[in-house]
N, C-alpha and C. Protein backbone atom coordinates (compact mmCIF):
# COMPACT_ATOMS: atom_id res chain seq x y z
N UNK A 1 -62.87 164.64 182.49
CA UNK A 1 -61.63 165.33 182.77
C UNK A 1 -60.49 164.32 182.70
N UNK A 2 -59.10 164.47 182.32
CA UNK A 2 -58.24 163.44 181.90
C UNK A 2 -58.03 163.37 183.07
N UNK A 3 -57.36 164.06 183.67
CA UNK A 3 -56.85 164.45 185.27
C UNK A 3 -57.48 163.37 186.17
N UNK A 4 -58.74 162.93 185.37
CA UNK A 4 -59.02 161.75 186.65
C UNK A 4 -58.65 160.85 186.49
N UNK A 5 -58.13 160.53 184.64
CA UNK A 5 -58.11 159.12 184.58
C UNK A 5 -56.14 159.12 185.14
N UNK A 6 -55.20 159.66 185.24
CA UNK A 6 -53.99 159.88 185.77
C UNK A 6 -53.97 159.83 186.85
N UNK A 7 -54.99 160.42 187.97
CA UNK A 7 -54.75 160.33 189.32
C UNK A 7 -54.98 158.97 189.63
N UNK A 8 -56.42 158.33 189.13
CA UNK A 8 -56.88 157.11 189.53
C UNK A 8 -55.98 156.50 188.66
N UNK A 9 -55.34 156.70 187.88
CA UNK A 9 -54.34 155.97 187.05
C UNK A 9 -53.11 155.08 187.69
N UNK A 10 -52.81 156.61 188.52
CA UNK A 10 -51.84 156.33 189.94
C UNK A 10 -51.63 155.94 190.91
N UNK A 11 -53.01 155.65 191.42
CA UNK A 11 -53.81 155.02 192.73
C UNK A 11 -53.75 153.27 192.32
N UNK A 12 -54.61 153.12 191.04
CA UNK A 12 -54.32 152.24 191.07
C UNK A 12 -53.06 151.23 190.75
N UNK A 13 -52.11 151.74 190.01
CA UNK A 13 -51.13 151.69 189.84
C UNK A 13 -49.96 150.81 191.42
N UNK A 14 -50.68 151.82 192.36
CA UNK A 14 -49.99 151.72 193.73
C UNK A 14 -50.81 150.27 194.44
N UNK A 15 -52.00 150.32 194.41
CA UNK A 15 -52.77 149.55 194.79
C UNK A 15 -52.91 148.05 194.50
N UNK A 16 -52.70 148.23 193.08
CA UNK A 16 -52.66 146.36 192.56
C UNK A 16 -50.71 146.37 192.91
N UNK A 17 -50.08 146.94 192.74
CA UNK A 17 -48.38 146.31 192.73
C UNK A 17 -48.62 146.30 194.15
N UNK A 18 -49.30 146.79 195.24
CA UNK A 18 -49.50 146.19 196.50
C UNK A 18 -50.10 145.10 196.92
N UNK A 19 -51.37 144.74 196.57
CA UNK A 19 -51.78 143.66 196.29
C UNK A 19 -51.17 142.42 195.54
N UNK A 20 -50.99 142.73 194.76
CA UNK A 20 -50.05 141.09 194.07
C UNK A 20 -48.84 141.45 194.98
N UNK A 21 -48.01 142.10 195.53
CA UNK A 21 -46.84 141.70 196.69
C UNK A 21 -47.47 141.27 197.73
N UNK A 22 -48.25 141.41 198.33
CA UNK A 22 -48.77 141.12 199.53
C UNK A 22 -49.40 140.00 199.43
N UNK A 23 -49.78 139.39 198.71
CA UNK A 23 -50.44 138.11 198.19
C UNK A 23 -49.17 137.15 197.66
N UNK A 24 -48.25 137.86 197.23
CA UNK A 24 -46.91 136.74 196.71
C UNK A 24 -46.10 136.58 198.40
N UNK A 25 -46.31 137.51 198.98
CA UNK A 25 -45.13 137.34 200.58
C UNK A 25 -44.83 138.21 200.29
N UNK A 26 -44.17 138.68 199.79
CA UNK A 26 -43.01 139.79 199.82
C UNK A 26 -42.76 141.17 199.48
N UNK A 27 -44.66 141.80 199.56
CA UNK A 27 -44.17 143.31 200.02
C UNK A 27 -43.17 143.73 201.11
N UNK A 28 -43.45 143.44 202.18
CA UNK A 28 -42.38 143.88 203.20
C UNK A 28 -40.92 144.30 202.78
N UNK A 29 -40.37 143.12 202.39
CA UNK A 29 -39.28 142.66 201.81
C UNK A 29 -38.83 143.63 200.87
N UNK A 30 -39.55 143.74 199.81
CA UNK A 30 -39.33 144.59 198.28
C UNK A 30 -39.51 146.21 198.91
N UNK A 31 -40.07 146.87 199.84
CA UNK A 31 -40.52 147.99 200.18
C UNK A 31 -39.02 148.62 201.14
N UNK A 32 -38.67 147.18 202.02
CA UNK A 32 -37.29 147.73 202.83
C UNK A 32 -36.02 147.33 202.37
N UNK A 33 -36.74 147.14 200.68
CA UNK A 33 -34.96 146.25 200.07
C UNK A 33 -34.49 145.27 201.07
N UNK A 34 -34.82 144.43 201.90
CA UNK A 34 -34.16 143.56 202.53
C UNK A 34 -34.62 141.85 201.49
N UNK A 35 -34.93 141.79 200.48
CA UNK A 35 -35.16 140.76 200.40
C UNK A 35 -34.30 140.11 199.13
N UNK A 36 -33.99 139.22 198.38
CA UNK A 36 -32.88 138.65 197.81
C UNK A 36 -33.35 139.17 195.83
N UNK A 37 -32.73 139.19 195.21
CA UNK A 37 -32.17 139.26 194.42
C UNK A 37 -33.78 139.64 193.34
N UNK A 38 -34.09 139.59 192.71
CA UNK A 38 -35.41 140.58 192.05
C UNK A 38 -36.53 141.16 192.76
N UNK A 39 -36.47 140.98 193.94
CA UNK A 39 -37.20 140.85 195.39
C UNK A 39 -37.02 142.87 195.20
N UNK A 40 -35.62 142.90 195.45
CA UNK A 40 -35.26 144.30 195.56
C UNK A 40 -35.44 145.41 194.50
N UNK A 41 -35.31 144.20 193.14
CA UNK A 41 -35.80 145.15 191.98
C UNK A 41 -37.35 145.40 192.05
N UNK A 42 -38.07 145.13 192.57
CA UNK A 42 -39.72 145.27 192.20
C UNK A 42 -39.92 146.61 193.27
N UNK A 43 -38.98 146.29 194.29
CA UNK A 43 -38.98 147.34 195.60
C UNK A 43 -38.73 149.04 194.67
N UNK A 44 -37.79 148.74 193.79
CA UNK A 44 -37.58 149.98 193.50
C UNK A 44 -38.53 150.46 192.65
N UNK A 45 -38.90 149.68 191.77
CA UNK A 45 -40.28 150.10 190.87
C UNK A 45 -41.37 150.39 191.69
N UNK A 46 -42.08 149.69 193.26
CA UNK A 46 -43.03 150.22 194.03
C UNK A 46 -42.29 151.42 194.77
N UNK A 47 -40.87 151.80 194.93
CA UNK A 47 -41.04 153.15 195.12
C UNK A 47 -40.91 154.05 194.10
N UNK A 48 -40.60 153.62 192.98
CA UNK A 48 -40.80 154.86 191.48
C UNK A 48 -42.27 155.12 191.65
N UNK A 49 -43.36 153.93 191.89
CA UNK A 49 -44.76 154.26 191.94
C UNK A 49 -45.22 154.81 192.83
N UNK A 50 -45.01 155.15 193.90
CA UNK A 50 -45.39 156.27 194.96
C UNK A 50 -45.03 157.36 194.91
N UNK A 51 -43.76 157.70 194.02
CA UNK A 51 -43.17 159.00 194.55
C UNK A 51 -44.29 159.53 193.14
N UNK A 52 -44.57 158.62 192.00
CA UNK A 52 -45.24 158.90 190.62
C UNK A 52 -46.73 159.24 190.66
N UNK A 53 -46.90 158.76 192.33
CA UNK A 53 -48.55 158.86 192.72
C UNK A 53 -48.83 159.83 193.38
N UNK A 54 -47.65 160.66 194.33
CA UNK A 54 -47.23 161.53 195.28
C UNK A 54 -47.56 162.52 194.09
N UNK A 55 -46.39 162.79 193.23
CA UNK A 55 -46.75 163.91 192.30
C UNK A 55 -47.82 164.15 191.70
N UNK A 56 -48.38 162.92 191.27
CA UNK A 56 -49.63 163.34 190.26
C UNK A 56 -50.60 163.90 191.52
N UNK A 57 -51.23 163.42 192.86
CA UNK A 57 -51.99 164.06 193.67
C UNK A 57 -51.49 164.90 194.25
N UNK A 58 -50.19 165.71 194.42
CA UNK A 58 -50.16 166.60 195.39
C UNK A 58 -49.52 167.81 195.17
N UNK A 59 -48.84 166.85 193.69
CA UNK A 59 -47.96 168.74 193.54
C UNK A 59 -48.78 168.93 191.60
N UNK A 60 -49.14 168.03 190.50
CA UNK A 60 -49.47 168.05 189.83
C UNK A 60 -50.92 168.53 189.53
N UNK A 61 -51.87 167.55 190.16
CA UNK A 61 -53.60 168.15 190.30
C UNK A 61 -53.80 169.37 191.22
N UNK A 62 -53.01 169.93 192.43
CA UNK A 62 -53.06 171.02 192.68
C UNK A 62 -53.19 172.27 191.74
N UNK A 63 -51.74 171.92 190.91
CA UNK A 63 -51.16 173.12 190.14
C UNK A 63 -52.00 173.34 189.39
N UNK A 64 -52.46 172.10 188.03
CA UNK A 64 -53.63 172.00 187.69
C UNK A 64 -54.98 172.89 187.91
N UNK A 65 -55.20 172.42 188.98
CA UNK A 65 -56.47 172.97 189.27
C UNK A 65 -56.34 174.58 189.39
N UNK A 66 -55.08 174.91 189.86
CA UNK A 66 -55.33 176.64 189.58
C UNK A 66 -55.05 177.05 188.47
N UNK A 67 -54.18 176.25 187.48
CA UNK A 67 -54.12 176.78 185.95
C UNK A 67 -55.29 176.76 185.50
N UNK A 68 -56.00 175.33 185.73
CA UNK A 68 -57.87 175.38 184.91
C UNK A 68 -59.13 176.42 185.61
N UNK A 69 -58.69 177.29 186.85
CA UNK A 69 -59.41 178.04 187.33
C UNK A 69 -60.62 176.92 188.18
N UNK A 70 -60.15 175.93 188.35
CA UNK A 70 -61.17 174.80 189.10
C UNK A 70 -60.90 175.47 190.63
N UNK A 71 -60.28 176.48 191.17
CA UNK A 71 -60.14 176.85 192.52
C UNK A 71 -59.86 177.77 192.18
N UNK A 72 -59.92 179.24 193.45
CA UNK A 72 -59.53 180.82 192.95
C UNK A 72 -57.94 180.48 193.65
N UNK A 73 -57.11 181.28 192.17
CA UNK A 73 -56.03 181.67 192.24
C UNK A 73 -55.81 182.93 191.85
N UNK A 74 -54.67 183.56 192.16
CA UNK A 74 -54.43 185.38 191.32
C UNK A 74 -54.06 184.43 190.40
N UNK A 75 -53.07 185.73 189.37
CA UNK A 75 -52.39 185.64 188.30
C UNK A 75 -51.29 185.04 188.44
N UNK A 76 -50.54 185.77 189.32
CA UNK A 76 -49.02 184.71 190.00
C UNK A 76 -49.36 183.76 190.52
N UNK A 77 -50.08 183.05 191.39
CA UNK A 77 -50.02 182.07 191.53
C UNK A 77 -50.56 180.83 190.40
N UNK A 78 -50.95 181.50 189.85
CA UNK A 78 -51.47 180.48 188.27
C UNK A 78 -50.02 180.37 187.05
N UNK A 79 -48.98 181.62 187.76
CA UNK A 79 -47.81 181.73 186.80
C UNK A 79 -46.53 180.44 187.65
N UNK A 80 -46.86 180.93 188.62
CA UNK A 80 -46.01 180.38 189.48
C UNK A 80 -46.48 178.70 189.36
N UNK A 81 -47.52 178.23 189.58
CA UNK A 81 -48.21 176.37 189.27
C UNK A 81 -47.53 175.88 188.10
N UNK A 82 -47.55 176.67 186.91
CA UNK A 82 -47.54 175.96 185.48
C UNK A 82 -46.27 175.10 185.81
N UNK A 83 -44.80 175.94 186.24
CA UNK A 83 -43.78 174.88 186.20
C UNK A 83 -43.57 173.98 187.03
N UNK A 84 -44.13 174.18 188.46
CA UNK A 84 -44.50 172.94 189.00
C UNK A 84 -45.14 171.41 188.44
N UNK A 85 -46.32 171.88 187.82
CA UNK A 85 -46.73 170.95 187.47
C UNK A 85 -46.18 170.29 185.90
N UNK A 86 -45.44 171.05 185.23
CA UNK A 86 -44.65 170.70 184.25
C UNK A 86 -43.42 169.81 184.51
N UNK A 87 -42.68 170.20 185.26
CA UNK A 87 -41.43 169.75 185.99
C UNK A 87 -41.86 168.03 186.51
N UNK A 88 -43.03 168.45 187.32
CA UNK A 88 -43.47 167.20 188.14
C UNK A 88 -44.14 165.90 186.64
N UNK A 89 -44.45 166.68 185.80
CA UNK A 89 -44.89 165.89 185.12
C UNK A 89 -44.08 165.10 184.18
N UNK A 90 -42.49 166.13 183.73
CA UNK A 90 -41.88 165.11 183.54
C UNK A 90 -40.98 164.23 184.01
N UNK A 91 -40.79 164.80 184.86
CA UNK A 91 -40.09 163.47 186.23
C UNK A 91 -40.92 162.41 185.98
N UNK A 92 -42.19 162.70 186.00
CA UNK A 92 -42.88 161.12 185.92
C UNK A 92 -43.09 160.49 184.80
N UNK A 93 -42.71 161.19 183.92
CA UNK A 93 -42.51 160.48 182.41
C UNK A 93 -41.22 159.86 182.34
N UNK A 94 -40.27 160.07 182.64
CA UNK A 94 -38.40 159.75 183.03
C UNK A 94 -39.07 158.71 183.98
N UNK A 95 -39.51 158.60 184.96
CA UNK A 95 -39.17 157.66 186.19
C UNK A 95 -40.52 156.14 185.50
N UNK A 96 -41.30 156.68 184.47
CA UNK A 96 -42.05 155.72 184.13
C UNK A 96 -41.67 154.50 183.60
N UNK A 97 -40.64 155.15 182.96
CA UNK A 97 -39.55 154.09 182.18
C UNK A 97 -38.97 153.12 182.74
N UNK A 98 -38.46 153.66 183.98
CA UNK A 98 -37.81 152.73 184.90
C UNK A 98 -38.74 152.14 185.89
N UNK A 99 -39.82 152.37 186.10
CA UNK A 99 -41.08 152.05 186.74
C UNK A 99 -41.41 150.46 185.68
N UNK A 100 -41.48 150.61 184.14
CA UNK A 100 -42.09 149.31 183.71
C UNK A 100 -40.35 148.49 183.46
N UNK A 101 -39.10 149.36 183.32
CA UNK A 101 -38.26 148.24 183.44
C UNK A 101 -38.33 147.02 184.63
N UNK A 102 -38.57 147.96 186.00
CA UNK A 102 -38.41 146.95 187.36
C UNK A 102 -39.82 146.09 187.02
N UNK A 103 -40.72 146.66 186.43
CA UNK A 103 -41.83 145.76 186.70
C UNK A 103 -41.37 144.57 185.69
N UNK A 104 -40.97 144.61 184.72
CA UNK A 104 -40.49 143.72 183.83
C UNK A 104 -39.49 142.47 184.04
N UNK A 105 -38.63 143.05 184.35
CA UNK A 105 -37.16 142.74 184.73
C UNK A 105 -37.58 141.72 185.83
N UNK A 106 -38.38 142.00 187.09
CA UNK A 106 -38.44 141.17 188.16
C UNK A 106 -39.38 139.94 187.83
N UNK A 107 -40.39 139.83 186.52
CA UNK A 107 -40.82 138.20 187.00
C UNK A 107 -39.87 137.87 185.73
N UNK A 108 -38.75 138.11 184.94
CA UNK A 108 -38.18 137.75 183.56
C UNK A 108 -36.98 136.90 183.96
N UNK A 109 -36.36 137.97 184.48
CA UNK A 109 -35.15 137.45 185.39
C UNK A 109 -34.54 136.28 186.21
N UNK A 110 -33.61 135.41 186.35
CA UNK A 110 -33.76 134.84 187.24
C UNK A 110 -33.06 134.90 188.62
N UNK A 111 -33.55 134.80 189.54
CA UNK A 111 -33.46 135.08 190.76
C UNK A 111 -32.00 134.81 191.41
C-alpha cells in the first residue's frame, strides 16, 4: 500500500530532523525560534514537518481509508473525505517546498 510508505515517510521525516537537532544542541532552540540566525530557519522547516506529518496521519489516511472502503463508511461520508484529503494533500505538496528550502538554506548559509 503506498499510504504506508507516506505515513512512515512522515514519521520518519519528523524523527531523524529530531535526532540530528538534538544531537547538534539545538532542538530546543530551533522548535521555540529562540535561537540565532539559521538556528530559526531549521525551526521553521521542523514545524512545516509536523504540521506535514499531522496531515498525512490524521486528516489524510483517515479520509483515505474511507474512500478505499478499508473502514465502513456511507456514501456521504466517502463524498464528504475525498476533499479533505485532497486539500490536505496539497498543502503538503506547497509546504514541501519550503520544508527542503529551510532544510537547505540552514547548513548552506552563513550564520
Amino acid at each position: 500500500n503506498v499510504f504506508f510508505f507516506f505515513r512512515y515517510g512522515a514519521l520518519l521525516t519528523v524523527v531523524t530532523g529530531l535526532v540530528i537537532t538534538i544531537n547538534a544542541g539545538y532542538a530546543h532552540q530551533a522548535l521555540t525560534f529562540s535561537g540565532e540566525g539559521n538556528v530559526n530557519l531549521i525551526g521553521v522547516g521542523m514545524w512545516m514537518a509536523l504540521i506535514m506529518a499531522f496531515n498525512v496521519w490524521f486528516i489524510i489516511w483517515p479520509a483515505q481509508k474511507k474512500i478505499l472502503g478499508l473502514v465502513d463508511a456511507t456514501a456521504e461520508e466517502k463524498v464528504a473525505a475525498a476533499p479533505k484529503a485532497l486539500y490536505a494533500s496539497r498543502f503538503n505538496t506547497m509546504f514541501s517546498i519550503g520544508m527542503l528550502y529551510c532544510m537547505v538554506a540552514q547548513q548552506n548559509a552563513p550564520i
